[in-house]
Protein backbone atom coordinates (compact mmCIF):
# COMPACT_ATOMS: atom_id res chain seq x y z
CA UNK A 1 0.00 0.00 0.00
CA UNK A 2 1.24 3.71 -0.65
CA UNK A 3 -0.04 6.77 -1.55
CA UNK A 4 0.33 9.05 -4.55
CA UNK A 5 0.30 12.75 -3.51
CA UNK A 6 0.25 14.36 -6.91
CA UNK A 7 -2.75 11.76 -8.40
CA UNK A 8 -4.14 12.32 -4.55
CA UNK A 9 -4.91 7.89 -5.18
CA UNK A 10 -4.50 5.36 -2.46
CA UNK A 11 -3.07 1.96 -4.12
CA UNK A 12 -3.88 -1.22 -2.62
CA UNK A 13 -2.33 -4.74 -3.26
CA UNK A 14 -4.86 -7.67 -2.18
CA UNK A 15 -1.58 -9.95 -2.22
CA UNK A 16 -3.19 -13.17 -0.83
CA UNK A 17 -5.11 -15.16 2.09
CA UNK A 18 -3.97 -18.07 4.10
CA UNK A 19 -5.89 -21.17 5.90
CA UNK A 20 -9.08 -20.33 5.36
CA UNK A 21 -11.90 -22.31 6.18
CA UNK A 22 -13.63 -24.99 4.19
CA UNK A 23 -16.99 -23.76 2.91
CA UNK A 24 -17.27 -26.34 0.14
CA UNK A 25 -17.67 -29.47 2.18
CA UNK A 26 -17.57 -31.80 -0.72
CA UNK A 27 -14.19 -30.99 -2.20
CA UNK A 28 -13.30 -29.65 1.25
CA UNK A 29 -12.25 -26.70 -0.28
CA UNK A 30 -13.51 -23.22 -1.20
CA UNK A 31 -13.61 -20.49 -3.48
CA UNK A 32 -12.57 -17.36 -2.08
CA UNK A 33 -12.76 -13.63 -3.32
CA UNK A 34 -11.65 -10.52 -1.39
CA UNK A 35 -13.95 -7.02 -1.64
CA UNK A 36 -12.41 -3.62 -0.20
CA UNK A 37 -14.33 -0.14 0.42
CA UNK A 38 -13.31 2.56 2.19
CA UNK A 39 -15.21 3.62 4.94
CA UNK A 40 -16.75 5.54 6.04
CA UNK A 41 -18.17 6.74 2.89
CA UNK A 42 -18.75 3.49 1.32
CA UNK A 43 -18.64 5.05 -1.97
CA UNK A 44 -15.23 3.52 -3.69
CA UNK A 45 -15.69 -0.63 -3.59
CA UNK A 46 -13.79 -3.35 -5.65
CA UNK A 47 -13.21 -7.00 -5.41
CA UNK A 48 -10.62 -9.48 -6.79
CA UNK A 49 -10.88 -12.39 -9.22
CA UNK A 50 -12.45 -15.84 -7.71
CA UNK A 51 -9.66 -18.46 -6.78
CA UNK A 52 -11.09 -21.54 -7.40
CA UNK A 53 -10.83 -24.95 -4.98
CA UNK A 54 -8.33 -23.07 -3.32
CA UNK A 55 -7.70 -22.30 0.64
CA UNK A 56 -4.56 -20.22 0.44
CA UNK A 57 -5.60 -18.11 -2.90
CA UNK A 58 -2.70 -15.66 -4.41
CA UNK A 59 -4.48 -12.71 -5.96
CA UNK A 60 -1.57 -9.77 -6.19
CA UNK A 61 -4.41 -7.27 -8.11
CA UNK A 62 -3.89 -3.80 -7.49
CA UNK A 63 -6.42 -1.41 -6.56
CA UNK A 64 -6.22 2.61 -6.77
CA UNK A 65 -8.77 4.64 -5.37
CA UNK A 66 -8.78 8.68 -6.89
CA UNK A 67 -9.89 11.35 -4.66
CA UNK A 68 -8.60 10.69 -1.50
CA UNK A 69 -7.09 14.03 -0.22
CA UNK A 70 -3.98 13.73 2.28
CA UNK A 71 -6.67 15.24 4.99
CA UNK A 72 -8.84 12.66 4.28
CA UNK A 73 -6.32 10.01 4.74
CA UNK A 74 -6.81 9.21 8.62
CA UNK A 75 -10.12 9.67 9.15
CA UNK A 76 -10.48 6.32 6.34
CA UNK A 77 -10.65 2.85 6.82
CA UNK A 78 -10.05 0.19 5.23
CA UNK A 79 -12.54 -2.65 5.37
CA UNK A 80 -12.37 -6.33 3.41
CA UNK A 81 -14.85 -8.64 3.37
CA UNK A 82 -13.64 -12.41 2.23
CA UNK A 83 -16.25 -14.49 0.26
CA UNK A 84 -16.30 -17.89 -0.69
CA UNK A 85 -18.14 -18.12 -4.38
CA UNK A 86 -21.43 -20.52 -4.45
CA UNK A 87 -22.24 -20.82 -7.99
CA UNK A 88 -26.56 -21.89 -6.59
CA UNK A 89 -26.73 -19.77 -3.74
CA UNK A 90 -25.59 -16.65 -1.93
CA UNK A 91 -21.95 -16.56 -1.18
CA UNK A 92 -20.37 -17.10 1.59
CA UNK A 93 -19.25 -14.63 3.97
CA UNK A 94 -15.70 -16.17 5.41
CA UNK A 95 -15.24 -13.11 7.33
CA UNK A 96 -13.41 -9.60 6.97
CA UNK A 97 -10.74 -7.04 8.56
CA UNK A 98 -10.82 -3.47 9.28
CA UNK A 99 -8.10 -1.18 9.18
CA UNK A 100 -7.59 2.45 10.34
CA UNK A 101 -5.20 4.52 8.01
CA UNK A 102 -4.41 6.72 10.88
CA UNK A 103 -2.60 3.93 12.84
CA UNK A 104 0.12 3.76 10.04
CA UNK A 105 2.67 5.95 8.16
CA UNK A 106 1.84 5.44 4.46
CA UNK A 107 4.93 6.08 2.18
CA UNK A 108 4.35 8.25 -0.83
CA UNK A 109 5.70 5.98 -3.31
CA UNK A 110 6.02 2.34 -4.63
CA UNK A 111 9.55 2.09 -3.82
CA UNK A 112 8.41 2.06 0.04
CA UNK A 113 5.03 0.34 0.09
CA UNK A 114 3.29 -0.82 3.42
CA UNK A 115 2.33 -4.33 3.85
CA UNK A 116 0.60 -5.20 6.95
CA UNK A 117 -1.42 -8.36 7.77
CA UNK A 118 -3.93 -9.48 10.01
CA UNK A 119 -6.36 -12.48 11.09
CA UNK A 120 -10.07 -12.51 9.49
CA UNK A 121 -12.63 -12.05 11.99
CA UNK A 122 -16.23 -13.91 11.72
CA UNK A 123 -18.83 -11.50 11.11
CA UNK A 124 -21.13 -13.58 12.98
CA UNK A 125 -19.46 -12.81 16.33
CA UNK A 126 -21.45 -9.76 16.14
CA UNK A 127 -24.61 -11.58 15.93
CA UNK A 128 -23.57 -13.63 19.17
CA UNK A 129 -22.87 -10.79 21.01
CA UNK A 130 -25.22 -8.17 20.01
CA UNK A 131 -27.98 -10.59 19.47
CA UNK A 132 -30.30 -9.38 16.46
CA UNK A 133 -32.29 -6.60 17.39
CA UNK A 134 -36.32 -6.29 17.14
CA UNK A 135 -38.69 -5.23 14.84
CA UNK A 136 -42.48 -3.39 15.31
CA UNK A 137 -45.14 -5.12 13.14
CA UNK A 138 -48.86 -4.35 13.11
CA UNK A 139 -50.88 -6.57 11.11
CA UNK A 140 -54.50 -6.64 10.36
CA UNK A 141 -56.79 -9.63 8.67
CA UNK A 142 -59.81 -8.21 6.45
CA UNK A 143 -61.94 -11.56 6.16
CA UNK A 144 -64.47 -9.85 3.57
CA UNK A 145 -61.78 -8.58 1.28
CA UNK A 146 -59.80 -11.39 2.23
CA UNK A 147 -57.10 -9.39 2.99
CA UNK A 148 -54.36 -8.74 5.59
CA UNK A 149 -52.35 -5.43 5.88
CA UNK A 150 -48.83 -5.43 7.35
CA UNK A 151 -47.62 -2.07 8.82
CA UNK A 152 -43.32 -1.87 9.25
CA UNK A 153 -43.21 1.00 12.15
CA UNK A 154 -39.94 0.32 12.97
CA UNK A 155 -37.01 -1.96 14.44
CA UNK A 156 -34.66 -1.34 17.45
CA UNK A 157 -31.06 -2.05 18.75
CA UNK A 158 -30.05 -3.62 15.27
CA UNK A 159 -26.15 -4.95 15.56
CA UNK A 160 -23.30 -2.96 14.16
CA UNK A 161 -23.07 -4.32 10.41
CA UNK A 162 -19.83 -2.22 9.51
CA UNK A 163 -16.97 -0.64 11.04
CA UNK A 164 -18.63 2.84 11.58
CA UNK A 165 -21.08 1.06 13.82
CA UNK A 166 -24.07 1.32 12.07
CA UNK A 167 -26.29 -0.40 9.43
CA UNK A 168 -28.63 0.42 6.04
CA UNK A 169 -31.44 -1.77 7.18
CA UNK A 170 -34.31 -2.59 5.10
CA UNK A 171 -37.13 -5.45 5.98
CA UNK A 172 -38.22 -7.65 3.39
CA UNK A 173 -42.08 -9.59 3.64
CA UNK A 174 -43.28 -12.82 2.20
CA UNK A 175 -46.72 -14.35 1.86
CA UNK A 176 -46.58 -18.02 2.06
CA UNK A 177 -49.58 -20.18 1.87
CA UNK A 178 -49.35 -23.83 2.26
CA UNK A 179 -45.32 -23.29 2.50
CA UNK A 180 -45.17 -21.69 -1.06
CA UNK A 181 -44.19 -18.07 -1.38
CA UNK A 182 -46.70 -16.10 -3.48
CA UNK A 183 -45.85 -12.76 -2.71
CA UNK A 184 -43.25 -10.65 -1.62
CA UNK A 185 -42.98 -6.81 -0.70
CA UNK A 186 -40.07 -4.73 1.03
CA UNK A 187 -39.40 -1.35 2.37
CA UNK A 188 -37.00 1.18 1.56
CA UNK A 189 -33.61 1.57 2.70
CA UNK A 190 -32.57 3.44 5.66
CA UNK A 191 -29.12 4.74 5.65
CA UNK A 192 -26.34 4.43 8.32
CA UNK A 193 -28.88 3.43 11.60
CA UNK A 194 -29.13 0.93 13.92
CA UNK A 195 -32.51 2.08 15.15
CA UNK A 196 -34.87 2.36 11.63
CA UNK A 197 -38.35 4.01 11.31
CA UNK A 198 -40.19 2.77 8.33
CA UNK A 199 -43.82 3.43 9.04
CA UNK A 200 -44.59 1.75 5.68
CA UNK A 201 -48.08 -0.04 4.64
CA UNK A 202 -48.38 -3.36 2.54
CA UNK A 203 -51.33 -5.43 1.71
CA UNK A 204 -51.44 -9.01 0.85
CA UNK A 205 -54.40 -10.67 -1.13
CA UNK A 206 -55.01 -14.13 0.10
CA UNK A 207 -55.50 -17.29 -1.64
CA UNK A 208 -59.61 -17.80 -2.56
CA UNK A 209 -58.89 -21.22 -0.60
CA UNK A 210 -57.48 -19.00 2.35
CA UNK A 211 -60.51 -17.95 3.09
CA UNK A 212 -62.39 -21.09 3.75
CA UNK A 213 -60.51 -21.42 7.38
CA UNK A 214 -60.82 -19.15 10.03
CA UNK A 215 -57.74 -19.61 11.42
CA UNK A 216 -55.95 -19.15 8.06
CA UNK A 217 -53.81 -22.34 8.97
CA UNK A 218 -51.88 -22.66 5.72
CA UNK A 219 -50.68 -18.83 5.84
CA UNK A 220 -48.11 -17.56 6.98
CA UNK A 221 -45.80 -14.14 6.91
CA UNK A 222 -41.81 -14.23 6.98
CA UNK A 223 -40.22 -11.03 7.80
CA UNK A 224 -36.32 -10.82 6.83
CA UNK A 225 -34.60 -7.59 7.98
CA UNK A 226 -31.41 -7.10 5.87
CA UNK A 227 -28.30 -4.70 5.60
CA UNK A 228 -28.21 -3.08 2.04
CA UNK A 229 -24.35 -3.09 0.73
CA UNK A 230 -23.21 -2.17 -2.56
CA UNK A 231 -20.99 -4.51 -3.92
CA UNK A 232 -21.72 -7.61 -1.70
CA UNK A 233 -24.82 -9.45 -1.70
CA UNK A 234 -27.31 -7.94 1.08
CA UNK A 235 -26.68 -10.07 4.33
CA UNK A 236 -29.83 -11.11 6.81
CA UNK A 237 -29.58 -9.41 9.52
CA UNK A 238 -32.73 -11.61 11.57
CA UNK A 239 -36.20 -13.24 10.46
CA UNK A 240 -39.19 -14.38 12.09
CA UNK A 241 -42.44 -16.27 10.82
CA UNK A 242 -45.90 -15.26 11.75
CA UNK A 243 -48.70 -17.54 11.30
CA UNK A 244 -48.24 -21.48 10.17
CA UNK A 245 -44.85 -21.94 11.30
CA UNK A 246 -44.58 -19.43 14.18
CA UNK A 247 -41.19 -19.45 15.42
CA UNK A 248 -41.58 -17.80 18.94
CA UNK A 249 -44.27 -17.68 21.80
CA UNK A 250 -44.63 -14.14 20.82
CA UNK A 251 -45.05 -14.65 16.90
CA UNK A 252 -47.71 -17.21 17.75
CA UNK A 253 -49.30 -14.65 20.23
CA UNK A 254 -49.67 -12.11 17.74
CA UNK A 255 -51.09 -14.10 14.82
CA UNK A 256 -54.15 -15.13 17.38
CA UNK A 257 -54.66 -11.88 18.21
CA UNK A 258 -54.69 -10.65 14.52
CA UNK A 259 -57.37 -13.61 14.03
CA UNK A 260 -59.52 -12.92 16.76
CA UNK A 261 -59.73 -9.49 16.01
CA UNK A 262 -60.54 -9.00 12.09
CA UNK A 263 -60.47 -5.43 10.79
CA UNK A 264 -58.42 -4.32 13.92
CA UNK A 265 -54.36 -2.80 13.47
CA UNK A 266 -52.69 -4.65 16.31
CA UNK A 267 -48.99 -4.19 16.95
CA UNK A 268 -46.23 -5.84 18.51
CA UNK A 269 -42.41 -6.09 19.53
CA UNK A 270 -40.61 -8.83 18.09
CA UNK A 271 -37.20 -10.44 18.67
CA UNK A 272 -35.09 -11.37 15.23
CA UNK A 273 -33.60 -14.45 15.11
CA UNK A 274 -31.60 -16.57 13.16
């Protein structure tokens, strides 16, 4: 790493990883790609080539990021994410490193470059210690339009998703009805907070069939609440399911309420989990 004063351009090397973790259990290998922004502005993101079936990849790709003023310098940080590539399904986080340019002396040309190295952290040892955060749902079941109405108010006490210590939540709905999604909706995006107001209205149109039971026993409502990002694929931040499949005392709770009380808004705290 150095810096070029006269193109004001930070270059980075990615030169390589080490030991990383088996994520594709039937070679017992992985594929592993690096991404680097600089924070806190998030604005400047790249990512190397995918190393194939390898656990101790060699990139040595170059990065230069333009418009980085020597004032600017220490109040950046670096921050890498390593990915394993899954060809089916969303790839997998192996874990990333933050650095703070104001820790180090960054020479001001090639001839001098900075290498530094350091262990990859889990990013799910945020999860563990944070926990998940909650979210405030009102629902409300229309059994003559055969309806129900989802209200997002807001969520709460979110974990840190980045090295500035905050998160762009968004929440994400589902209609499922005998275990098949059938419709989807999601909020907007809500920059740089770990404590999100979305006060945002959706309505679902049931299933003719769902209407037949008054206990609407095949439907059900999963709630994802994600952290937008750029470059990487958006990561889950928690979930819960409301209705058939309930996956806490309060979830269940709230569905009975909804049910007993057509045409009524009723709201409620709930807990994200995994």
């Amino acid at each position: 790493m150095f810096y070029k004063e006269d193109q004001s351009a930070l270059v980075i090397t990615v030169m390589k990883c080490e030991n990383l973790p088996v994520k594709d259990t039937s070679l017992m290998t992985c594929d592993p790609y690096v991404k680097l922004q600089l924070l806190p502005e998030k604005q400047q993101r790249v990512k190397t080539r995918v190393l194939r079936h390898t656990r101790q990849p060699i990139y040595e790709e170059e990065f230069t990021f333009y418009g980085l003023q020597p004032n600017q310098i220490h109040e950046t940080t670096l921050h890498f994410v390593v990915l394993s590539f899954d060809r089916f399904s969303r790839d997998d986080v192996i874990g990333e490193v933050s650095f703070q340019l104001a820790s180090v002396d960054i020479p001001k040309n090639d001839n001098q470059q900075l290498e530094i190295s350091m262990d990859i952290q889990p990013r799910n040892m945020k999860m563990r210690t944070q926990g998940r955060g909650e979210v405030l749902l009102s629902l409300c079941w229309q059994p003559t339009a055969n309806r129900l109405s989802v209200v997002v108010l807001k969520a709460r006490n979110l974990p840190q998703m980045d090295v500035t210590g905050l998160a762009d939540p968004y929440v994400k709905l589902y209609l499922l009805y005998d275990g098949q999604r059938i419709a989807k909706k999601k909020t907007h995006i809500k920059k740089r907070t770990l404590n999100p107001v979305f006060n945002e209205s959706f309505v679902f149109d049931l299933p003719p069939a769902a209407s037949q039971s008054s206990t609407l026993d095949k439907v059900a409502l999963q709630v994802l609440v994600l952290d937008w990002d750029r470059v990487t694929k958006n990561e889950v931040i928690g979930r819960l399911e409301l209705g058939n499949g309930a996956n806490t005392p309060t979830a269940a709770h709230h569905w009975t309420e909804v049910l007993n009380c057509p045409r009524r808004q009723i709201a409620e705290w709930h807990k994200l989990r995994d």
